[in-house]
Protein backbone atom coordinates (compact mmCIF):
# COMPACT_ATOMS: atom_id res chain seq x y z
CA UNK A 1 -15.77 -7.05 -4.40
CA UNK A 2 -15.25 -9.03 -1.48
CA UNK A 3 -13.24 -8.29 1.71
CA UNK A 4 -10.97 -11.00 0.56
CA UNK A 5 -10.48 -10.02 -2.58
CA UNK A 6 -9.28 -6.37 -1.74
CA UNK A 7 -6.73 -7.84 0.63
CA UNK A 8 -5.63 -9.82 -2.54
CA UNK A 9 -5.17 -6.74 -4.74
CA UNK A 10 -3.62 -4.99 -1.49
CA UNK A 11 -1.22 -7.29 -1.72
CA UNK A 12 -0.50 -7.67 -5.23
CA UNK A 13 -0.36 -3.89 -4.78
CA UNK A 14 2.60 -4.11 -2.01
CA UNK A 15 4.68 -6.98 -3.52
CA UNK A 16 5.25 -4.83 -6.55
CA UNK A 17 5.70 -1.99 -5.17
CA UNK A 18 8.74 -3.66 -2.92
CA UNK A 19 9.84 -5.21 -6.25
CA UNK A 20 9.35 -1.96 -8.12
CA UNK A 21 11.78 0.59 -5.57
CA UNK A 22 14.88 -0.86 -6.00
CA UNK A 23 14.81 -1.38 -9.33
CA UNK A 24 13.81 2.16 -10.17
CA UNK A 25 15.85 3.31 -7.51
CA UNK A 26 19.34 1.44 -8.95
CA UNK A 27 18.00 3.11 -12.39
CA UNK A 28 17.65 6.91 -11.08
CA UNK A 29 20.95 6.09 -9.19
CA UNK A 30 22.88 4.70 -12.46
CA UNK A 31 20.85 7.53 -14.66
CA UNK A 32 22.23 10.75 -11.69
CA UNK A 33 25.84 9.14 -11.65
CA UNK A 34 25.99 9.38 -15.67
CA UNK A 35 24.60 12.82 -15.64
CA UNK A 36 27.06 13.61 -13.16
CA UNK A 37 30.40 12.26 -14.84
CA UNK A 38 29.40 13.98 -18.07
CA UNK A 39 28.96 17.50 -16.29
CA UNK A 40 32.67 19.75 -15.83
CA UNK A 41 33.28 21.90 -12.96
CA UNK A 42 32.02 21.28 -9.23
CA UNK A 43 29.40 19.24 -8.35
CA UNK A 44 27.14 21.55 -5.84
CA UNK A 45 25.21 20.92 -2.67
CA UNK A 46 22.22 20.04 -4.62
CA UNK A 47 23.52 17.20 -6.39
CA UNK A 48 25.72 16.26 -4.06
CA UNK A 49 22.48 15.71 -1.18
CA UNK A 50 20.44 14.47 -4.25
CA UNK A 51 22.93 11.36 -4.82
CA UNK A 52 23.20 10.67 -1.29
CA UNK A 53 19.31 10.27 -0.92
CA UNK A 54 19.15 8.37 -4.08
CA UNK A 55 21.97 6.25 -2.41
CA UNK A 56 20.01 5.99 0.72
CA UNK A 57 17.27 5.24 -0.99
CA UNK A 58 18.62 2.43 -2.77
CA UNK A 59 20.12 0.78 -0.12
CA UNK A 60 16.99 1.01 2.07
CA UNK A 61 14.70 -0.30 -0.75
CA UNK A 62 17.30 -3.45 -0.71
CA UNK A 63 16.04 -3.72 2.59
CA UNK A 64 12.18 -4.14 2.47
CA UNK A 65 11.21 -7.15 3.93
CA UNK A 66 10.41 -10.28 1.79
CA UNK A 67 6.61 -10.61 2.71
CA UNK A 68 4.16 -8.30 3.70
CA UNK A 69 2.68 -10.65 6.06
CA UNK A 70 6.41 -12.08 7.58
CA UNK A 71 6.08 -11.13 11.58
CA UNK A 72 8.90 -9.70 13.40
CA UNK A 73 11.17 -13.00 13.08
CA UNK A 74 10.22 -13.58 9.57
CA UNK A 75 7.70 -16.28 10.13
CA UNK A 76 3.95 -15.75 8.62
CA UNK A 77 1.41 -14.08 11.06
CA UNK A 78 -0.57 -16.47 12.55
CA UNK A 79 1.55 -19.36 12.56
CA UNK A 80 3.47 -21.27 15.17
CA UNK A 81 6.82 -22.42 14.85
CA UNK A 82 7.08 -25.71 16.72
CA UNK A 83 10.85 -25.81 16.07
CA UNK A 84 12.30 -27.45 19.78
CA UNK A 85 9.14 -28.70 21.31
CA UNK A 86 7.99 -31.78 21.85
CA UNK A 87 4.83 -33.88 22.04
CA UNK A 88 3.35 -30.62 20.39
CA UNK A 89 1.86 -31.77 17.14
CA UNK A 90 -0.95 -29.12 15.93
């Protein structure tokens, strides 16, 4: 396989992965709160840290950026945003 082609599956790889946490994260989250309402009597530390992380989680995953290769202002490595300049045409 070529260099290229292992960046391509490296990505593939991280797109559905950041596609893949929330949803199974909003599942787990949905799944724990059902569990919970069903169950009598006090809730616990355990559960109580376990649907905060799943919360945290969750919310986080919502998060993720939109492409693995978006720079710090969202705009593709390697590009240039000519956005205000003039007499700049590359």
């Amino acid at each position: 396989m070529s260099a290229s082609a292992i960046q391509s599956v490296i990505d593939s790889v991280a797109v559905g992965m950041f596609l893949l946490l929330p949803l199974a994260s909003g599942m787990a989250l949905v799944l724990f709160g059902r569990d919970v309402k069903r169950r009598s009597g006090p809730i616990g530390r355990g559960r109580l840290i376990t649907g905060n992380v799943l919360g945290v989680l969750f919310l986080l995953s919502l998060l993720a950026p939109k492409s693995a290769s978006a720079g710090p202002n969202g705009i593709g490595k390697g590009t240039r945003s000519n956005a205000g300049m003039t007499g700049n045409t590359q």
